[in-house]
Protein backbone atom coordinates (compact mmCIF):
# COMPACT_ATOMS: atom_id res chain seq x y z
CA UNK A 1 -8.56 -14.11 -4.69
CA UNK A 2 -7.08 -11.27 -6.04
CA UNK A 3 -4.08 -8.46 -5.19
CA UNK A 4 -6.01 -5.58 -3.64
CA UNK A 5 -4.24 -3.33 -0.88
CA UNK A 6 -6.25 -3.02 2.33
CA UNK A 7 -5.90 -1.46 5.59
CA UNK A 8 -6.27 -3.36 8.61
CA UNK A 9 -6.23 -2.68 12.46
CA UNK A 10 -3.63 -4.67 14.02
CA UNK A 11 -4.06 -2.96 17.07
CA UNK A 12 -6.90 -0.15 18.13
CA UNK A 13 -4.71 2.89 17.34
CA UNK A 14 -2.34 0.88 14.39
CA UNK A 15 -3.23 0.74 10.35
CA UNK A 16 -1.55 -2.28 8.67
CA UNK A 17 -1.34 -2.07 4.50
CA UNK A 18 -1.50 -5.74 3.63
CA UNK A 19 -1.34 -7.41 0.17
CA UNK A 20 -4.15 -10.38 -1.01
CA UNK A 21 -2.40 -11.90 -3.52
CA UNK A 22 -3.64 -14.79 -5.62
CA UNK A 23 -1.59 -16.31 -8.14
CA UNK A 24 -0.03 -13.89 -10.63
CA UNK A 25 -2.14 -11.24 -9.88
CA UNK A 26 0.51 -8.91 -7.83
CA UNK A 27 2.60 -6.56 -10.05
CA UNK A 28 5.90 -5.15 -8.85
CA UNK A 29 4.39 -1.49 -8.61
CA UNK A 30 1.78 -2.97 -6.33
CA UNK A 31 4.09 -4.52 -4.13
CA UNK A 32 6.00 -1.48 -3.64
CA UNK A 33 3.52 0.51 -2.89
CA UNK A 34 1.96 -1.57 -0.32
CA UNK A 35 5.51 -1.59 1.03
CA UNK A 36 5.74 2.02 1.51
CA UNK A 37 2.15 2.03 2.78
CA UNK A 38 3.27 -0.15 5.75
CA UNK A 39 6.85 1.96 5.94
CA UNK A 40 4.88 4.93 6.64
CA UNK A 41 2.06 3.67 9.13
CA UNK A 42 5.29 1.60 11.25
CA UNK A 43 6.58 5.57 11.33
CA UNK A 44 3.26 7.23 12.46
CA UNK A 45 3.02 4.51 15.03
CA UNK A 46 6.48 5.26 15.87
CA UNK A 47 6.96 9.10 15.56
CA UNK A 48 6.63 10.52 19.07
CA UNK A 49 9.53 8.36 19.98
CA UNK A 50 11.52 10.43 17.67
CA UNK A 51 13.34 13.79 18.29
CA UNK A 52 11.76 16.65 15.82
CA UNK A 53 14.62 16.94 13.12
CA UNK A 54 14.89 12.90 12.67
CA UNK A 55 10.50 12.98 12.89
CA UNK A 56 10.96 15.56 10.16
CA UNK A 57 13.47 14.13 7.71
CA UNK A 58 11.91 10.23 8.08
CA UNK A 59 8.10 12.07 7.02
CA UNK A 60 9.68 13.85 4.00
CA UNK A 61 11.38 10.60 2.87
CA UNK A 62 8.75 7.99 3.90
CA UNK A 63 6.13 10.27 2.42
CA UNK A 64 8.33 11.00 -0.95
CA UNK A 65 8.63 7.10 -1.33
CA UNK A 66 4.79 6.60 -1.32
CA UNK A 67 3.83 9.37 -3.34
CA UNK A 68 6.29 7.91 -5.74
CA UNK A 69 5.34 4.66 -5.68
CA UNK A 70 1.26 5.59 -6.11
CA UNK A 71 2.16 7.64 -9.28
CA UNK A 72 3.88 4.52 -10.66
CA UNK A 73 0.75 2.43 -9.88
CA UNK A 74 -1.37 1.93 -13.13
CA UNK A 75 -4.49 3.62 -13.83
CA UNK A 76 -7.40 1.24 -13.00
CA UNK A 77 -11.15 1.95 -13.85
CA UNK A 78 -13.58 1.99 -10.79
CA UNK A 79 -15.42 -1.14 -10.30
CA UNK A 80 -19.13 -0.21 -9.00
CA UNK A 81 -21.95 -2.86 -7.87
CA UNK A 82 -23.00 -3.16 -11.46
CA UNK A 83 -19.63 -4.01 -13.07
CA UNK A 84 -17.83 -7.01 -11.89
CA UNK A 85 -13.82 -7.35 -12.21
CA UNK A 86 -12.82 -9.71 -14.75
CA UNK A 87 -9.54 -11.39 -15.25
CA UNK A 88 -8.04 -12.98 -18.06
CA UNK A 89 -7.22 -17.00 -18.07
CA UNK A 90 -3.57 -17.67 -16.57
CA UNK A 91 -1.51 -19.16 -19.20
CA UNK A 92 -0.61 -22.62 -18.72
């Protein structure tokens, strides 16, 4: 296994980010970027229970916190059908 973020439907109308983590493989910047992934989609789910100032200030700080913690994810080549992901050894 290794850490990849994925969306999943926990219910029909709800997105879940969730990690996959095998050993080692999750960095800190991942983590906290999944984290805000799943702040944000609790808060869409949740936003209509919310008056319109406290909507407004949760969406510019929820949204602030993932755009920050995507630019501090590292840059990562795409992986296609013809090139496979490889992984280095874990040192023993």
């Amino acid at each position: 296994m290794f850490a990849e973020p994925c969306l999943r439907a926990a219910e029909p109308k709800t997105a879940r980010a969730t990690e996959r983590v095998g050993p080692g493989t999750i960095t800190p910047a991942l983590a906290a970027f999944v984290r805000a992934a799943n702040d944000f989609c609790a808060f869409v789910d949740a936003a209509d229970k919310l008056n319109l100032p406290d909507r407004l200030t949760s969406a510019r700080e929820l949204l602030l916190t993932l755009y920050a913690s995507g630019a501090k994810l590292p840059e990562v080549e795409r992986v296609t059908d013809r090139q496979a992901p490889t992984y280095p050894d874990p040192e023993r």
